[in-house]
C-alpha atoms as a PDB file:
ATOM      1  CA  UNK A   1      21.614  19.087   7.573  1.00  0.00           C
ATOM      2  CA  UNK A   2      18.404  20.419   6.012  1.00  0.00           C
ATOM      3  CA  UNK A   3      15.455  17.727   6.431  1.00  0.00           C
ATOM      4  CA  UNK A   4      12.164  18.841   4.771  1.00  0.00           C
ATOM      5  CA  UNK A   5       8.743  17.230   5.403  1.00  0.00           C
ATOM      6  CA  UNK A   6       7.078  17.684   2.593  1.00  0.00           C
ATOM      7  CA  UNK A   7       3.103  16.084   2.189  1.00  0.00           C
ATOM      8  CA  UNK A   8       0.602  17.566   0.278  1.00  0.00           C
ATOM      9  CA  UNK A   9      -1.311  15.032   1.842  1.00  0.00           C
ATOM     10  CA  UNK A  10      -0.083  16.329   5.530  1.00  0.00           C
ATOM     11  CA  UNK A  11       0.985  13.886   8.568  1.00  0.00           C
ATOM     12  CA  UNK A  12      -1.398  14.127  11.692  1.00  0.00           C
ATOM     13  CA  UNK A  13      -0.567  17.088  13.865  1.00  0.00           C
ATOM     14  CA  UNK A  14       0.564  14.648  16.665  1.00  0.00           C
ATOM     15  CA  UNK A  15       2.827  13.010  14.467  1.00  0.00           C
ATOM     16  CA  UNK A  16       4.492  16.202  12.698  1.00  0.00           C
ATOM     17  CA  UNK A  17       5.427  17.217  16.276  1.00  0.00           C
ATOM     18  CA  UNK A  18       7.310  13.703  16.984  1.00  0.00           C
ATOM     19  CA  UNK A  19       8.830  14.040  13.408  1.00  0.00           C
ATOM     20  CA  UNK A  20      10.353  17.481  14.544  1.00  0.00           C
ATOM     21  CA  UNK A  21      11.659  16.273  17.824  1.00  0.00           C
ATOM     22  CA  UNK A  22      13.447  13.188  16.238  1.00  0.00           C
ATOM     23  CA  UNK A  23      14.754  15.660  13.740  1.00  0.00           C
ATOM     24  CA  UNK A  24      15.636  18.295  16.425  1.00  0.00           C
ATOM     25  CA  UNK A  25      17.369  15.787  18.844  1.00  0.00           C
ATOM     26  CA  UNK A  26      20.070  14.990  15.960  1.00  0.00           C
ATOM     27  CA  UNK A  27      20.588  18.607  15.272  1.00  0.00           C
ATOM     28  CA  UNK A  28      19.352  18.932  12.221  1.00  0.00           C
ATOM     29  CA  UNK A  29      17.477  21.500  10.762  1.00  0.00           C
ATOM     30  CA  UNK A  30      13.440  20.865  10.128  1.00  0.00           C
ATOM     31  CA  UNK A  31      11.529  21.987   7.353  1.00  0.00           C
ATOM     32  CA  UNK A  32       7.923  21.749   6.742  1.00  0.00           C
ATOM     33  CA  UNK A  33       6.124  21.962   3.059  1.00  0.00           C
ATOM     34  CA  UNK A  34       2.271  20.738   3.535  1.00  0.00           C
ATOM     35  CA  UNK A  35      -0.985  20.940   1.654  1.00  0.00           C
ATOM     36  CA  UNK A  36       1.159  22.678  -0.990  1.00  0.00           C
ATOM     37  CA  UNK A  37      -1.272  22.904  -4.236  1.00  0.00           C
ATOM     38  CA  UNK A  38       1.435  23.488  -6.982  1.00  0.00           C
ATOM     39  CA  UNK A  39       4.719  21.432  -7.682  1.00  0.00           C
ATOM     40  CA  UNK A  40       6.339  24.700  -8.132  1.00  0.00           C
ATOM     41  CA  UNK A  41       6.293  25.031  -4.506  1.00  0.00           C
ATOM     42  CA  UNK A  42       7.924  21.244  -4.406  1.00  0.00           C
ATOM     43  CA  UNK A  43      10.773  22.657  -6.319  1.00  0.00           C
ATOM     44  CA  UNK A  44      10.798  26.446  -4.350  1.00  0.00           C
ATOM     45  CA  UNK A  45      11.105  23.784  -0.946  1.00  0.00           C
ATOM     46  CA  UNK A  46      13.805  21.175  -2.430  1.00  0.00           C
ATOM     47  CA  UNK A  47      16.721  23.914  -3.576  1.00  0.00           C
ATOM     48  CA  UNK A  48      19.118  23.774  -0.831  1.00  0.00           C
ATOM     49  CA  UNK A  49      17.283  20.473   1.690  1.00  0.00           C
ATOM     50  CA  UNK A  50      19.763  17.101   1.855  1.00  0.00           C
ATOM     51  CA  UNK A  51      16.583  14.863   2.712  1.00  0.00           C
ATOM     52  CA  UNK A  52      13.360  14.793   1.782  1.00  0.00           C
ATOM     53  CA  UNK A  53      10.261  12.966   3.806  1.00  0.00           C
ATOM     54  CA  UNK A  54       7.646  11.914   1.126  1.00  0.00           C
ATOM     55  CA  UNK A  55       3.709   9.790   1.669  1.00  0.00           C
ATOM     56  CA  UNK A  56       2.611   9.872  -1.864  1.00  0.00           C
ATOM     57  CA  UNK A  57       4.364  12.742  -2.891  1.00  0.00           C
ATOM     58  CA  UNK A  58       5.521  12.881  -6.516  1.00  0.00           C
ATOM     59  CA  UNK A  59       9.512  12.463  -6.930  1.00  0.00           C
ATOM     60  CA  UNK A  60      10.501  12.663 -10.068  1.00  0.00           C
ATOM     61  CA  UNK A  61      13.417  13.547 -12.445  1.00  0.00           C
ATOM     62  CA  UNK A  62      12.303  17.736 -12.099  1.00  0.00           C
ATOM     63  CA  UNK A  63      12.316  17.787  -8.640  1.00  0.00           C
ATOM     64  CA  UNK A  64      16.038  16.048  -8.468  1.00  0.00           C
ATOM     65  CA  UNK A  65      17.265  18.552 -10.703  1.00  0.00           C
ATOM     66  CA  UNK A  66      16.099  20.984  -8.419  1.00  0.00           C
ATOM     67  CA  UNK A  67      17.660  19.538  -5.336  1.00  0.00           C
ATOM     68  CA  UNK A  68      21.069  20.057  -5.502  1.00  0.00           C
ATOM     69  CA  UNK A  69      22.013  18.998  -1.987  1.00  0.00           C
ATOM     70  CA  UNK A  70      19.736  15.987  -1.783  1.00  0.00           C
ATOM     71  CA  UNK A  71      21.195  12.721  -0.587  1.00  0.00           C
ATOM     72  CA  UNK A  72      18.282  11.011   0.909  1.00  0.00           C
ATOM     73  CA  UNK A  73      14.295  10.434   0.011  1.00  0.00           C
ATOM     74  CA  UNK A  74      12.231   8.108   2.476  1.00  0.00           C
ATOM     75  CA  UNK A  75       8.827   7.287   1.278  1.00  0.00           C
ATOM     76  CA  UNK A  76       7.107   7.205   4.807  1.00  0.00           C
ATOM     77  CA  UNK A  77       5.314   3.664   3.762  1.00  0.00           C
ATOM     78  CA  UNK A  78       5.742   0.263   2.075  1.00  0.00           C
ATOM     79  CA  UNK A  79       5.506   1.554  -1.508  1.00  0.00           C
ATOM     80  CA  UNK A  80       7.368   3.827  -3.622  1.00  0.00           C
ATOM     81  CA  UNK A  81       6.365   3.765  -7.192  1.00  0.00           C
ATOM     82  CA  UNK A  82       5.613   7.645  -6.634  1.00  0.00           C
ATOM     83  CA  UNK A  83       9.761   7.884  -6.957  1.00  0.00           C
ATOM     84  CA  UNK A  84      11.666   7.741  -9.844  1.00  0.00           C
ATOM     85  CA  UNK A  85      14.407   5.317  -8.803  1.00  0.00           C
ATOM     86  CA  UNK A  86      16.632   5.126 -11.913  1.00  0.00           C
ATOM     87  CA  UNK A  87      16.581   8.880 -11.945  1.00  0.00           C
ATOM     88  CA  UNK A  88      17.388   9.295  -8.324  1.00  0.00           C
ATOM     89  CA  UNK A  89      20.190   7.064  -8.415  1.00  0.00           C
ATOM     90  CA  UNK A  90      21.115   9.040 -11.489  1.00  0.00           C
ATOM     91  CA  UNK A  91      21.350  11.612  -8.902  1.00  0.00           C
ATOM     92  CA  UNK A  92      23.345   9.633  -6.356  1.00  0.00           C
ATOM     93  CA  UNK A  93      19.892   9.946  -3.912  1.00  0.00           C
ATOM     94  CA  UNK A  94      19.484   7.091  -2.204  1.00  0.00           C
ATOM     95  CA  UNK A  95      15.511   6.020  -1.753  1.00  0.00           C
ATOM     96  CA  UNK A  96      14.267   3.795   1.218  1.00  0.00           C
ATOM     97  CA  UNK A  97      10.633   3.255   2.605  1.00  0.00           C
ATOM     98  CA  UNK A  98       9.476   2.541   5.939  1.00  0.00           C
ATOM     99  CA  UNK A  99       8.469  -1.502   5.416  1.00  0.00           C
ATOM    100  CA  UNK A 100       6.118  -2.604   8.149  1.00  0.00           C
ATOM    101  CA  UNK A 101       5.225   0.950   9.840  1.00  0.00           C
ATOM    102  CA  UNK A 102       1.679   0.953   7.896  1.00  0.00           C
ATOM    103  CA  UNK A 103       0.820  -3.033   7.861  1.00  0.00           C
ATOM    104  CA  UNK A 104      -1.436  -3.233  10.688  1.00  0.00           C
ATOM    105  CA  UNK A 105      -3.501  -0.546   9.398  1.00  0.00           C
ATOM    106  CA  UNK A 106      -3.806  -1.617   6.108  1.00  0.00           C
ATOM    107  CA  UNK A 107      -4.702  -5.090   7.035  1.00  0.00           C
ATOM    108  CA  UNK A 108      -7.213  -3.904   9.593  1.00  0.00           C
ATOM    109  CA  UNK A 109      -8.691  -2.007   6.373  1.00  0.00           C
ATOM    110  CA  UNK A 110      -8.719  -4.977   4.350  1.00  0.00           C
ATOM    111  CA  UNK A 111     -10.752  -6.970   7.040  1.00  0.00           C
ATOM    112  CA  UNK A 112     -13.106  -4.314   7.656  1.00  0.00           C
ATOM    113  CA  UNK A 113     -14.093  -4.602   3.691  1.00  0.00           C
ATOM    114  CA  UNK A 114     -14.115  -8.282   4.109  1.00  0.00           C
ATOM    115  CA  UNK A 115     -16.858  -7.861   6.632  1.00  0.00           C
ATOM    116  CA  UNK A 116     -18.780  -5.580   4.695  1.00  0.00           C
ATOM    117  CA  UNK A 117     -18.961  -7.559   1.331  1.00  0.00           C
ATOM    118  CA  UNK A 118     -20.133 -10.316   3.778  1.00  0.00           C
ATOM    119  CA  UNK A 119     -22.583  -8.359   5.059  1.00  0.00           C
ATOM    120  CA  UNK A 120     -24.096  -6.834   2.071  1.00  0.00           C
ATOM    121  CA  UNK A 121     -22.553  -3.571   3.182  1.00  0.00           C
ATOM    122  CA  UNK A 122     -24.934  -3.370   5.501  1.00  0.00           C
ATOM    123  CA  UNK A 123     -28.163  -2.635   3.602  1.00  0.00           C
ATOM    124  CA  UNK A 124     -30.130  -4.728   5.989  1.00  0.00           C
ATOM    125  CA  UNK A 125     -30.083  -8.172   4.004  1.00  0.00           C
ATOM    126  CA  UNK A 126     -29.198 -11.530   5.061  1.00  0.00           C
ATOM    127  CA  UNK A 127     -25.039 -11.721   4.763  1.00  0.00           C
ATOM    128  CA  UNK A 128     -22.854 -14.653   5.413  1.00  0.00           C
ATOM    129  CA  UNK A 129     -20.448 -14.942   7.938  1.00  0.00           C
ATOM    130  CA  UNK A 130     -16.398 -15.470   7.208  1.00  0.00           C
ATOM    131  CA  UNK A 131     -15.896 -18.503   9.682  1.00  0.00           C
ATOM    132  CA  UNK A 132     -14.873 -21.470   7.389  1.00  0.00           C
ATOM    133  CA  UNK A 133     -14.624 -19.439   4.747  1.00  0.00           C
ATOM    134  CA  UNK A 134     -11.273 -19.848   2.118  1.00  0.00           C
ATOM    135  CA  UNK A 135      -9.140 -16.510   2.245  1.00  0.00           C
ATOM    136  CA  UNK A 136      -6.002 -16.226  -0.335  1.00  0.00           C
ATOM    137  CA  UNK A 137      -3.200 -13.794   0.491  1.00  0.00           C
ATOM    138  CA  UNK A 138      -1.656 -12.452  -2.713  1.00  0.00           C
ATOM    139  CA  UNK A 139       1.704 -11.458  -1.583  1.00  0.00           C
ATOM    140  CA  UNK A 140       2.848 -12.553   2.127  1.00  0.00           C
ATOM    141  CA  UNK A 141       4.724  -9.467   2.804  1.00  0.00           C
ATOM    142  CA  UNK A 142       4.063  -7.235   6.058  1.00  0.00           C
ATOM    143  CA  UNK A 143       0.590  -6.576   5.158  1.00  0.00           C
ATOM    144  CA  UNK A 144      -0.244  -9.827   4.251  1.00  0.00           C
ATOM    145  CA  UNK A 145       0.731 -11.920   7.546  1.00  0.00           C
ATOM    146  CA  UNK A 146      -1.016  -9.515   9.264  1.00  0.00           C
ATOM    147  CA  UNK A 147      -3.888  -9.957   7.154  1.00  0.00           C
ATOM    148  CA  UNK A 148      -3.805 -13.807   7.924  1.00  0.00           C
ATOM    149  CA  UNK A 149      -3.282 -13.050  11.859  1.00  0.00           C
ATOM    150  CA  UNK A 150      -6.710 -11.489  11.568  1.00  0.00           C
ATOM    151  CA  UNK A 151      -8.279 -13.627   9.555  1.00  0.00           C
ATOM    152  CA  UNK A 152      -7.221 -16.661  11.431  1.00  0.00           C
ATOM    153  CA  UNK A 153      -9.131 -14.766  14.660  1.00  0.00           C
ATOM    154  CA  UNK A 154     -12.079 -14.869  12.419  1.00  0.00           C
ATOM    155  CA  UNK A 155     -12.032 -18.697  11.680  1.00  0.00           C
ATOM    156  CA  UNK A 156     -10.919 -18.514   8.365  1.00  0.00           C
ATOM    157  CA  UNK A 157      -8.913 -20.994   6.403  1.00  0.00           C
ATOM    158  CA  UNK A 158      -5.929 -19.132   5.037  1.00  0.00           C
ATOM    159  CA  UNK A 159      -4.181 -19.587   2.168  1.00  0.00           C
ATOM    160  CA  UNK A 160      -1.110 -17.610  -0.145  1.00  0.00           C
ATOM    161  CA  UNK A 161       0.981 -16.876  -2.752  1.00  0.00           C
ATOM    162  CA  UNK A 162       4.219 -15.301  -2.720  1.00  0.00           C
ATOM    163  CA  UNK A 163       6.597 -15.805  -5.288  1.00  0.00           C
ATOM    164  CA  UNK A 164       9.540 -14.714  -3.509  1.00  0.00           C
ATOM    165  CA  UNK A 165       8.435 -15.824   0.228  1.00  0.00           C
ATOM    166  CA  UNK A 166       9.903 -19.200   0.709  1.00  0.00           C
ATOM    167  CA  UNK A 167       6.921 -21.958   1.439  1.00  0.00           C
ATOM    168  CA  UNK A 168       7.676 -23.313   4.496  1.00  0.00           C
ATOM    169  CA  UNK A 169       8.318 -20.180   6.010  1.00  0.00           C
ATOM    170  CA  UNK A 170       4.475 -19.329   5.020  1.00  0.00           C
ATOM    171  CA  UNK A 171       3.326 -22.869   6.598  1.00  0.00           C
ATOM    172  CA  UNK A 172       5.245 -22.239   9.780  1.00  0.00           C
ATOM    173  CA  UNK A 173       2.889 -19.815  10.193  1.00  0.00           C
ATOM    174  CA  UNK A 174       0.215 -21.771   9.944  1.00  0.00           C
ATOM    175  CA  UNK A 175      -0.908 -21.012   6.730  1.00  0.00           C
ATOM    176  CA  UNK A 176      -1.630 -23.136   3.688  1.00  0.00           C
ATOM    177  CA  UNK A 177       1.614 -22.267   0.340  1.00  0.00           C
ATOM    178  CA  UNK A 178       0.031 -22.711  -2.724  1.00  0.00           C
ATOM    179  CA  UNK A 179       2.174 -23.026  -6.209  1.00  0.00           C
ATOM    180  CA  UNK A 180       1.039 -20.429  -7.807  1.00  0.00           C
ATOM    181  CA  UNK A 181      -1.126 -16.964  -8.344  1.00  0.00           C
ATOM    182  CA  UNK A 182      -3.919 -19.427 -10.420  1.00  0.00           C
ATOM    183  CA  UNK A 183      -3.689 -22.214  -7.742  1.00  0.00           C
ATOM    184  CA  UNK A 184      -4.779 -19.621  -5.310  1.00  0.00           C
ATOM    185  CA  UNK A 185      -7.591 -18.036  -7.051  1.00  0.00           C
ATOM    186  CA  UNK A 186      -8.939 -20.826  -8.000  1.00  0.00           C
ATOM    187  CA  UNK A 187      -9.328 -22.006  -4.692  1.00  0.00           C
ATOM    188  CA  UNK A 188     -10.392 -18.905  -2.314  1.00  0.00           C
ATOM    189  CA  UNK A 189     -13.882 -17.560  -1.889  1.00  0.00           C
ATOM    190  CA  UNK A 190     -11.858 -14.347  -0.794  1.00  0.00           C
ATOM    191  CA  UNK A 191      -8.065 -12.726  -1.817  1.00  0.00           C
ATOM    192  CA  UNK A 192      -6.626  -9.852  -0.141  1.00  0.00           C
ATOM    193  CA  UNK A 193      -4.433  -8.217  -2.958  1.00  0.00           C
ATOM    194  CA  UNK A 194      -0.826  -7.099  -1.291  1.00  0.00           C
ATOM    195  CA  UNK A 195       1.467  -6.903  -4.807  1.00  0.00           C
ATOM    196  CA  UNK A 196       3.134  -3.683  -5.548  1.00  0.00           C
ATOM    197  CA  UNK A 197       3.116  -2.253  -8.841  1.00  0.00           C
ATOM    198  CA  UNK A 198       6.071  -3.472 -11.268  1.00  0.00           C
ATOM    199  CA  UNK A 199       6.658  -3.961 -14.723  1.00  0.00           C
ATOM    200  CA  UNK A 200       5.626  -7.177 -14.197  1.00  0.00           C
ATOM    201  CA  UNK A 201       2.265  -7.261 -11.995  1.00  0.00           C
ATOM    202  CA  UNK A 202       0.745  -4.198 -13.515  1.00  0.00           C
ATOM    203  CA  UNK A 203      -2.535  -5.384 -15.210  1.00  0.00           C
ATOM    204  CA  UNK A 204      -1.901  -8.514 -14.140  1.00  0.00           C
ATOM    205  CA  UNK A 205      -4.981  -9.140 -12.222  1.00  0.00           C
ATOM    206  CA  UNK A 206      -7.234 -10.171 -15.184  1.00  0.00           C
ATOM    207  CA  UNK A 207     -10.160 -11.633 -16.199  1.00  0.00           C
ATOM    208  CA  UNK A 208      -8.716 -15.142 -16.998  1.00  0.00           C
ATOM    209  CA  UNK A 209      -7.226 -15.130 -13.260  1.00  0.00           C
ATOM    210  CA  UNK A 210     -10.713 -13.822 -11.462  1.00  0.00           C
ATOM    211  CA  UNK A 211     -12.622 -16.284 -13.311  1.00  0.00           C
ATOM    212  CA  UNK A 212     -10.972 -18.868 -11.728  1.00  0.00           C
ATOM    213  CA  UNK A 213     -12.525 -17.784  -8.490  1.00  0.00           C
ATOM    214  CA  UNK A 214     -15.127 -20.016  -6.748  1.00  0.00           C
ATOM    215  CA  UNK A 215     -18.734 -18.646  -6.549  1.00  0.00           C
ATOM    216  CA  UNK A 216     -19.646 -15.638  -4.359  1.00  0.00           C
ATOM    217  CA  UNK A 217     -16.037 -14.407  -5.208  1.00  0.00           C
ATOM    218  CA  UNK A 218     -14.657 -11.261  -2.864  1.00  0.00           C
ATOM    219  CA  UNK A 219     -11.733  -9.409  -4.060  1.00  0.00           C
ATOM    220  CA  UNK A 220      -9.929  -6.620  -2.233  1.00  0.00           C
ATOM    221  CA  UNK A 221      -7.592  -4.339  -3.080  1.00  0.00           C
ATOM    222  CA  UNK A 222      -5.656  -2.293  -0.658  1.00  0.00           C
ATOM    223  CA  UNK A 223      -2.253  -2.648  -2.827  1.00  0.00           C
ATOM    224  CA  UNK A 224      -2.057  -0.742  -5.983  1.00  0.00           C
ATOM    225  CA  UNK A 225      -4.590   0.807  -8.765  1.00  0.00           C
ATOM    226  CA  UNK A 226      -2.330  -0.738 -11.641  1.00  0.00           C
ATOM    227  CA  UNK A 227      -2.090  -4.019 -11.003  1.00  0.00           C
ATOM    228  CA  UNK A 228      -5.878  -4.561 -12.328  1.00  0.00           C
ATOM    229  CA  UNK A 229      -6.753  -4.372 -15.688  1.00  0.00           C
ATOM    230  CA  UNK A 230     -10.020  -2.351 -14.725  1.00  0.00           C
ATOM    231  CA  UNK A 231     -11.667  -2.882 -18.545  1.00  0.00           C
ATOM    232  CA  UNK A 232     -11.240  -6.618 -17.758  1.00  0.00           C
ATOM    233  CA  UNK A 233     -12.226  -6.541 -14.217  1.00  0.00           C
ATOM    234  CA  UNK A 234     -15.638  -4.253 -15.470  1.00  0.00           C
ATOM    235  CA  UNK A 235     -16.107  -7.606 -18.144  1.00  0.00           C
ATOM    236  CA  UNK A 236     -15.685 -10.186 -15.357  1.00  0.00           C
ATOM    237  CA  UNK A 237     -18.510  -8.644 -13.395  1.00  0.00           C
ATOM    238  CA  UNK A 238     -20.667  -7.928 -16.012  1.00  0.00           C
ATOM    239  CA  UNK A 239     -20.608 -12.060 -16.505  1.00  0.00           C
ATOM    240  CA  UNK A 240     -20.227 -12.737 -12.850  1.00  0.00           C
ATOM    241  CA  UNK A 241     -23.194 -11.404 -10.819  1.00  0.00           C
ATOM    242  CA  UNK A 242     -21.911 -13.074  -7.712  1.00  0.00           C
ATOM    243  CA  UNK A 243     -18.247 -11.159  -7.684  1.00  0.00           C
ATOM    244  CA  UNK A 244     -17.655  -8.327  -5.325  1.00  0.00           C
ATOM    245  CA  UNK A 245     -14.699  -6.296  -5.777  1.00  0.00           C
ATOM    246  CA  UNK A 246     -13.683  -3.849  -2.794  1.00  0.00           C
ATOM    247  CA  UNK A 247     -10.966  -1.140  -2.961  1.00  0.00           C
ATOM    248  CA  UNK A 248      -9.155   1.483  -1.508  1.00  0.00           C
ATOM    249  CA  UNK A 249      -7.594   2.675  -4.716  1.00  0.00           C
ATOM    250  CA  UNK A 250      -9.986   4.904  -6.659  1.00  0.00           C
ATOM    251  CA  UNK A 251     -10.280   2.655 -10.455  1.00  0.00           C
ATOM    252  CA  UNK A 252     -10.300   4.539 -13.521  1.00  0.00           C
ATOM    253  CA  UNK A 253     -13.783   3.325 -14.374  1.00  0.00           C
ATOM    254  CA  UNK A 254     -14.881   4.232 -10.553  1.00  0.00           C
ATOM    255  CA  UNK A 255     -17.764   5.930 -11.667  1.00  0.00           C
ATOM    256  CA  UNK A 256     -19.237   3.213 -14.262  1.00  0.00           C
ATOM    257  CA  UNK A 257     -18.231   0.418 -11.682  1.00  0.00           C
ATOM    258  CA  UNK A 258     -20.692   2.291  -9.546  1.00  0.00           C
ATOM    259  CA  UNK A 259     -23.381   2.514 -11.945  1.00  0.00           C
ATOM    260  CA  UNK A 260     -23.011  -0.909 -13.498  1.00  0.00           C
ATOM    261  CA  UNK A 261     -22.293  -2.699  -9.743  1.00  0.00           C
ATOM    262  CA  UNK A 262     -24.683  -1.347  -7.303  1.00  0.00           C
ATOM    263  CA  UNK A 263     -24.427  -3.724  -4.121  1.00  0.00           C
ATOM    264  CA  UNK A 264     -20.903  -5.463  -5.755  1.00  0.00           C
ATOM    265  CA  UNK A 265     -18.542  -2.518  -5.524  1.00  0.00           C
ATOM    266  CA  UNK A 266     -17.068  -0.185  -3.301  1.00  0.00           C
ATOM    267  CA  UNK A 267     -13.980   2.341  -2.787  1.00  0.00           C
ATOM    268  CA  UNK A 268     -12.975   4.583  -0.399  1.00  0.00           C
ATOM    269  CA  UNK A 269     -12.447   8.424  -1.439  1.00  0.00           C
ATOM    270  CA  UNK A 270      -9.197   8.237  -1.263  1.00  0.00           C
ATOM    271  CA  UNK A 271      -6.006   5.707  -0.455  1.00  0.00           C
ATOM    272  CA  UNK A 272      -6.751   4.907   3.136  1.00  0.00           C
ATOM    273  CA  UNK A 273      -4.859   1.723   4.509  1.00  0.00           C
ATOM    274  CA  UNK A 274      -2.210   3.894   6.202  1.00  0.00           C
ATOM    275  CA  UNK A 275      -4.848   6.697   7.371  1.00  0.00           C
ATOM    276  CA  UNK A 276      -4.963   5.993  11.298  1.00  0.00           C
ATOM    277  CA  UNK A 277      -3.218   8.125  14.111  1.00  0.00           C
ATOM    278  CA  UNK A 278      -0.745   5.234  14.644  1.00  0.00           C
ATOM    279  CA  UNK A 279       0.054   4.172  11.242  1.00  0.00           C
ATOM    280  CA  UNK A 280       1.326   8.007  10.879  1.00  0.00           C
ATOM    281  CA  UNK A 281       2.802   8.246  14.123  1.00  0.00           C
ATOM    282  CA  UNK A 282       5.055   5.027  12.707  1.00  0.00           C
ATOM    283  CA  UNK A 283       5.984   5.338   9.293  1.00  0.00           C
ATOM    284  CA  UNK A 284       6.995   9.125  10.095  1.00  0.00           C
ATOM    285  CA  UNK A 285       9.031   8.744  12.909  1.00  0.00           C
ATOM    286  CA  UNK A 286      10.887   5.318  10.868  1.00  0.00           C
ATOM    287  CA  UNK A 287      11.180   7.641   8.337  1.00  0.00           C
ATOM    288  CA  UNK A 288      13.180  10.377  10.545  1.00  0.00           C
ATOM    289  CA  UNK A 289      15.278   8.098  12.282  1.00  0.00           C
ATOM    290  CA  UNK A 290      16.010   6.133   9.075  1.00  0.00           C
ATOM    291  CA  UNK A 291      17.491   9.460   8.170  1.00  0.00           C
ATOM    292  CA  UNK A 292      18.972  10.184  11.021  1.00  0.00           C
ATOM    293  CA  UNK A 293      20.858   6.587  10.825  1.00  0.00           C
ATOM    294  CA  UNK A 294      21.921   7.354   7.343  1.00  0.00           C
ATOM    295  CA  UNK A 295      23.624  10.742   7.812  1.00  0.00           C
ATOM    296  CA  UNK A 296      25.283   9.843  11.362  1.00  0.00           C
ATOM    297  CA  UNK A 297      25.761   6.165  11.034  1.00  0.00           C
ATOM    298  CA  UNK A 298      25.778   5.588   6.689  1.00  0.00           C
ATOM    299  CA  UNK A 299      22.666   2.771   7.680  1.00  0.00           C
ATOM    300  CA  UNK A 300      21.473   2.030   4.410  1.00  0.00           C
ATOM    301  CA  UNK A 301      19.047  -0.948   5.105  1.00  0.00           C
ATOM    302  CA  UNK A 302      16.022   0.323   3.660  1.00  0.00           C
ATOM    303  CA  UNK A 303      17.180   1.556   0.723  1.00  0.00           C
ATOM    304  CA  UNK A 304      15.446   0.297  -2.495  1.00  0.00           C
ATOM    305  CA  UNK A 305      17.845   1.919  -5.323  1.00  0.00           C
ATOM    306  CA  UNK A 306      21.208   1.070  -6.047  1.00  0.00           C
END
């Protein structure tokens, strides 16, 4: 078997080397493609591999063509809207992610920004602290009960939404189920955005729901660019002075956000929730052995096509 690691966006040394020796102990044969700067390289690396070890790599319905012998893509993270899953199944690849591998240090992210919009981002004025303060998880996956785990440390009152997470699993944990997405903006000072992007979420952080916030409104985004509607978002704050709005996603409208928001707005240079030496170590070595499980043992729990 022919495993290729390929990440224009490369792994940390350290964890490229555990990759390999995860690979190596099942016999298999390990193949590297990183920092490649042209998808014709993608498709030189795919021709004869059988699985394929992705971060935000682009799989779509030209690179399956050109992988005749793939079985097996694992997105080495939570999401995987960067694969096209009705053409891979097309295909007969099967698609999984690594769920949980990244969560700790994207909700470490997410509290660090918290901090900073409470602190002014540290330009040397008077901040607030987040003790007491309302906090609504949007999505209680992975990320998001580690987000309230956190939070909780800081003395917040905790809050969330999940449409699919059952409530009185949520309340076991000693956080407060609300009804719905409105129920929770409307009552949180702060919301840590965890959604992924679907036909049905994308855009759907709006003006109509961030109006609903209280005063001194925070919102952060370490989920997905396309769930906000960035025009309406860019409305909201022109006709709420008090909103901050914190990301890790790059917006469209970065660089008039910037100009219009001075003090309100911030984003890293690039998507950075999973970018720590341990949150790489994880999600690539779940990602090997997930493969490893499939071809020896036919484990398909991760999968996420059909």
């Amino acid at each position: 078997m022919k495993i290729l690691i390929a990440t224009e966006k490369p792994f940390a040394a350290d964890a490229v080397q555990k990759i390999k020796q995860v690979i190596d102990n099942a016999g298999f044969d390990f193949i590297l493609l990183e920092k490649y700067t042209n998808k014709s390289q993608l498709l030189d690396a795919v021709k004869d591999v059988n699985a394929i070890i992705i971060r935000s790599d682009i799989i779509d319905t030209e690179v399956l063509a050109a992988a005749k012998d793939l079985k097996i893509v694992v997105r080495a993270g939570a999401g995987y809207d960067n694969v096209d899953l009705e053409a891979a199944t097309a295909h007969k690849v099967a698609v999984m992610n690594t769920p949980g591998q990244n969560s700790n240090a994207v909700a470490e992210l997410a509290a660090g920004m918290m901090v900073s919009a409470a602190r002014n981002f540290y330009d040397g004025s008077s901040g607030t602290e987040l003790l007491g303060k309302k906090l609504g998880i949007h999505a209680y996956g992975n990320v998001g009960r580690n987000v309230a785990r956190i939070a909780k440390g800081f003395g917040m009152d905790v809050y969330a939404f999940d449409a699919f997470f059952p409530a009185d699993a949520i309340e076991k944990e000693g956080v407060k189920a609300l009804a719905s997405a409105e129920e929770l903006y409307a009552t949180c000072q702060y919301v840590s955005l965890h959604i992924p992007a679907t036909a049905e979420t994308k855009n759907s952080i709006n003006y109509a729901l961030l109006s609903k916030m209280p005063k001194k409104a925070v919102l952060i985004n370490t989920a997905r660019k396309e769930v906000i509607n960035e025009s309406e978002l860019e409305k909201l704050m022109e006709d709420r002075p008090d909103f901050k709005y914190l990301t890790d996603i790059t917006p469209g409208n970065d660089a008039v956000l910037k100009a219009k928001f001075p003090g309100r707005y911030f984003t890293t240079p690039k998507k950075m929730g999973a970018q720590t030496a341990e949150a790489n170590n994880n999600a690539g070595i779940a990602a090997a052995n997930q493969i490893v499980d499939f071809f020896k043992n036919g484990n398909t729990k991760f999968q996420v096509n059909k």
